[in-house]
C-alpha atoms as a PDB file:
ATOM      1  CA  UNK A   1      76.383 -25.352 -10.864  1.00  0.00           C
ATOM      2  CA  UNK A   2      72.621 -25.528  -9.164  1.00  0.00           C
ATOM      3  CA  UNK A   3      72.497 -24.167  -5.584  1.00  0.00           C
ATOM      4  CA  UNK A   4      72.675 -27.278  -3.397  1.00  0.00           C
ATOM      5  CA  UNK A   5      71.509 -27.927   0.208  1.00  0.00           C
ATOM      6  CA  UNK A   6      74.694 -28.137   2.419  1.00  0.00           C
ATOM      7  CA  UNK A   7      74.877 -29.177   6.427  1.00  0.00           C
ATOM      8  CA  UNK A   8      78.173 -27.309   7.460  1.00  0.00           C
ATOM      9  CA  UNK A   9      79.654 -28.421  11.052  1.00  0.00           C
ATOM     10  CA  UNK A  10      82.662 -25.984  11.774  1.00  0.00           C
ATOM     11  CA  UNK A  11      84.870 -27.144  15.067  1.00  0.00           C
ATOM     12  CA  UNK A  12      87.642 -25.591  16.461  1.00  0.00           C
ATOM     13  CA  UNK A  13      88.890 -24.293  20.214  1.00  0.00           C
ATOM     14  CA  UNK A  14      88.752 -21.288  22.502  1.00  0.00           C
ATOM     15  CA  UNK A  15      91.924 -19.636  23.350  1.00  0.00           C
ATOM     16  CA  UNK A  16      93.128 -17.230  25.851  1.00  0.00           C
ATOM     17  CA  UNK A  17      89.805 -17.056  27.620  1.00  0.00           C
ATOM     18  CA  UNK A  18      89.927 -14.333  30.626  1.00  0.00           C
ATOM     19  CA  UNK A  19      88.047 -14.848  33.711  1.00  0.00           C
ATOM     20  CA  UNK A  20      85.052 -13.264  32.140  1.00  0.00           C
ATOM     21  CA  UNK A  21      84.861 -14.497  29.434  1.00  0.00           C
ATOM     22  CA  UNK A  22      84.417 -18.344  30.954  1.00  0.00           C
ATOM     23  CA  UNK A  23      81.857 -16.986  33.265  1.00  0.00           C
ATOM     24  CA  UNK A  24      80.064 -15.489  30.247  1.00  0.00           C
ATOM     25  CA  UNK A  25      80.062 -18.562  28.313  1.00  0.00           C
ATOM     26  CA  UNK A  26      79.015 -20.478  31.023  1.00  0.00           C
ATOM     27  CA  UNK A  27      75.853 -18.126  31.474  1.00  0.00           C
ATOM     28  CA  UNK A  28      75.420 -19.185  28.098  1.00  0.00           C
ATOM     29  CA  UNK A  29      75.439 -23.029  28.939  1.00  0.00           C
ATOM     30  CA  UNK A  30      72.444 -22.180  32.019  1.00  0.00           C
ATOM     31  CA  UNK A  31      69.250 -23.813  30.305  1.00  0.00           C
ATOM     32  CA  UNK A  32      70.689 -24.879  26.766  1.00  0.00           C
ATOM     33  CA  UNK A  33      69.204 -28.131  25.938  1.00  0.00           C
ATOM     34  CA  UNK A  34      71.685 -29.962  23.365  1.00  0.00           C
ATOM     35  CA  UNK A  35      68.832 -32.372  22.093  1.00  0.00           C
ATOM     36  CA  UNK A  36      66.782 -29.132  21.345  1.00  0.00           C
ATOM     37  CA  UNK A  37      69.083 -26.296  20.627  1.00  0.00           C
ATOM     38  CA  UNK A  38      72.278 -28.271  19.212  1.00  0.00           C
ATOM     39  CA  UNK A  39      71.416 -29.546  16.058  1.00  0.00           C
ATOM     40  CA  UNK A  40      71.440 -27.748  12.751  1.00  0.00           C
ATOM     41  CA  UNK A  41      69.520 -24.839  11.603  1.00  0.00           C
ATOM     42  CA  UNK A  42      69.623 -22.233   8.987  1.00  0.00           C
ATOM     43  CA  UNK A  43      70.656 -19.587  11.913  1.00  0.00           C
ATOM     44  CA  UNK A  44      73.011 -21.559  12.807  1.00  0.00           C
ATOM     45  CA  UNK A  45      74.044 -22.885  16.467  1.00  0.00           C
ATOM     46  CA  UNK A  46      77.215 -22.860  18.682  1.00  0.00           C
ATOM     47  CA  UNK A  47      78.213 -25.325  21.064  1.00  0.00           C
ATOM     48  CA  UNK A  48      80.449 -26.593  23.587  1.00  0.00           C
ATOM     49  CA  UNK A  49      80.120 -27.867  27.119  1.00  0.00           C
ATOM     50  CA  UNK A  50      80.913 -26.306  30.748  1.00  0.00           C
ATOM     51  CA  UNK A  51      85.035 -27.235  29.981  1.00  0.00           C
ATOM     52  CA  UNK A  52      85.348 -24.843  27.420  1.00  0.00           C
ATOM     53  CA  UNK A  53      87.481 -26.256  25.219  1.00  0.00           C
ATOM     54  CA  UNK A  54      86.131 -27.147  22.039  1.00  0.00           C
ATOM     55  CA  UNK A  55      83.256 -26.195  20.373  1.00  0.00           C
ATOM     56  CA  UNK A  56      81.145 -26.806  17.253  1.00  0.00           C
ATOM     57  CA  UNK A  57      78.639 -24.448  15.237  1.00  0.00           C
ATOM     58  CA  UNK A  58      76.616 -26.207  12.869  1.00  0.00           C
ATOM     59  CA  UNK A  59      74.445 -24.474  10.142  1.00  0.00           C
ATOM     60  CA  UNK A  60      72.523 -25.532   7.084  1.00  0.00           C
ATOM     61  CA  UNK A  61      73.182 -23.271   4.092  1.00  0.00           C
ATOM     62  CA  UNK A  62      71.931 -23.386   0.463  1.00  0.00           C
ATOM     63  CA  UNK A  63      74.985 -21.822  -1.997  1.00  0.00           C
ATOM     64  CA  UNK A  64      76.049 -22.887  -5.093  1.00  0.00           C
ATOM     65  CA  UNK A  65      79.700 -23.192  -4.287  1.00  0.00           C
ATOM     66  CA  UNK A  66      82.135 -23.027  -1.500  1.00  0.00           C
ATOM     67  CA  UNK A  67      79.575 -23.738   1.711  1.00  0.00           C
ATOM     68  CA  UNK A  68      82.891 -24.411   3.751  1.00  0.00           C
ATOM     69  CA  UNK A  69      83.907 -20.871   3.449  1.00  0.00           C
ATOM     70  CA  UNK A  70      80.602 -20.086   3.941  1.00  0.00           C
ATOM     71  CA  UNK A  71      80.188 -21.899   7.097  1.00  0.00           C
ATOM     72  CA  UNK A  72      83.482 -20.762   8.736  1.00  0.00           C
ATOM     73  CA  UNK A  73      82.534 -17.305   8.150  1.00  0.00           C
ATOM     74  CA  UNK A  74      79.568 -17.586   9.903  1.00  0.00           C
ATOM     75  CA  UNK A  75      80.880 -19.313  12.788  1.00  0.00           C
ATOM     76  CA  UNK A  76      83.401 -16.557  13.124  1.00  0.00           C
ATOM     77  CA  UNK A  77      80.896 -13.990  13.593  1.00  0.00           C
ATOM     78  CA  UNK A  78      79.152 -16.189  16.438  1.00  0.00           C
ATOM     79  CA  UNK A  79      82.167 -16.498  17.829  1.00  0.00           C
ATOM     80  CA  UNK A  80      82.994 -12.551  17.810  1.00  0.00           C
ATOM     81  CA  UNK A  81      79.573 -11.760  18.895  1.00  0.00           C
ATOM     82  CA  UNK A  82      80.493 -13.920  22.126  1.00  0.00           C
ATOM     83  CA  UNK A  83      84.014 -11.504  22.099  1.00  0.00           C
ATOM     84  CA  UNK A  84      86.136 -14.949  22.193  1.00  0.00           C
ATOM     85  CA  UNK A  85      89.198 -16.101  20.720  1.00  0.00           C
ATOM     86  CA  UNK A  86      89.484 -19.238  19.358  1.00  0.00           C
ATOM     87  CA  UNK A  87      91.935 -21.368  16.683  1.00  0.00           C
ATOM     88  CA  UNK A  88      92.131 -24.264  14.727  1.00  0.00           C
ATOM     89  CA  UNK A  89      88.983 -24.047  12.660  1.00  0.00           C
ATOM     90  CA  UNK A  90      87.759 -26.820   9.943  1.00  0.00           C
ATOM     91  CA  UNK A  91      84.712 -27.125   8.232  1.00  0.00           C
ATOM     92  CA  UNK A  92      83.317 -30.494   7.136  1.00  0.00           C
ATOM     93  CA  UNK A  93      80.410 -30.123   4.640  1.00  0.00           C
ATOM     94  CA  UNK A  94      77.286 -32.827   3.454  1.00  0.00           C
ATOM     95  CA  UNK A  95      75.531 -32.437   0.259  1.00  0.00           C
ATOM     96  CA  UNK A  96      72.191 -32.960   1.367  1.00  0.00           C
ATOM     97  CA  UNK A  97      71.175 -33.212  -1.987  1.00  0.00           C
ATOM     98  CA  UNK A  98      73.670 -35.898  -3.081  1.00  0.00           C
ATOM     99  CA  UNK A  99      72.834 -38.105   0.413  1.00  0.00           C
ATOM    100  CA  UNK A 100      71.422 -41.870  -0.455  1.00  0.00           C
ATOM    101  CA  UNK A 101      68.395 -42.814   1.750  1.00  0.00           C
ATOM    102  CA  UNK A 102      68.201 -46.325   2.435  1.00  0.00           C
ATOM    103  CA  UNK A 103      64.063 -47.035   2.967  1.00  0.00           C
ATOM    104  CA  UNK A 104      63.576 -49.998   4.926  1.00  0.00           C
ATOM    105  CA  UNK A 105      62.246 -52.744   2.929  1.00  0.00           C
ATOM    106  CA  UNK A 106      58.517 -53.418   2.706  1.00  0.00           C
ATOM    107  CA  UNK A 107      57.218 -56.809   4.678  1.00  0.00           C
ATOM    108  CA  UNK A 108      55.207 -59.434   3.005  1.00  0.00           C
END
C-alpha cells in the first residue's frame, strides 16, 4: 500500500482535573487564536475551550497504514505533556488523497 496523506481529528474528554490543572489549561487558552492555531498541522494541535470539557487534537500525518492509531498516539502524548487525564478517545481519519474536488464550473 503507497503512503497516503491522512487528516486525523482525535476527540475525547478531560477527567479528574485538580484545581491546577484547570488553571494551567486555562493559561493555555490566554492568546490562542482558534482561526490561526486550531486547524491542522503536521505538529499537530490541541484544543478545547475555557469549560474544559472536551477537546480535539487534529494532525495531518503521511503513513501507509493505520493513521488512526497513529493519530491517537500522538494526541496522547499532548495530552501527557499537559499532565491531564482524559477518556473516551476516537479518531476519525480523511484520505486526503482519495478526497473529490468539485471545481466550479467555467462561465461562458
Amino acid at each position: 500500500m503507497a503512503e497516503h496523506t491522512y487528516r486525523v481529528t482525535v476527540r475525547g474528554r478531560f477527567a479528574d482535573l485538580t484545581d491546577d490543572q484547570r488553571a494551567s489549561l486555562r493559561e493555555h487558552l490566554e492568546g490562542f487564536d482558534f482561526l490561526r492555531d486550531g486547524g491542522f498541522s503536521e505538529e499537530g494541535g490541541l484544543t478545547f475551550d475555557e469549560k474544559l470539557d472536551f477537546f480535539s487534537y487534529r494532525v495531518i500525518l503521511t503513513a501507509k497504514d493505520k493513521p488512526d492509531e497513529a493519530g491517537l498516539r500522538r494526541a496522547t502524548t499532548a495530552l501527557d505533556a499537559l499532565g491531564v487525564d482524559f477518556k473516551g478517545l476516537r479518531a476519525k481519519v480523511t484520505d486526503m488523497d482519495e478526497m473529490k474536488i468539485n471545481r466550479p464550473k467555467r462561465l461562458g
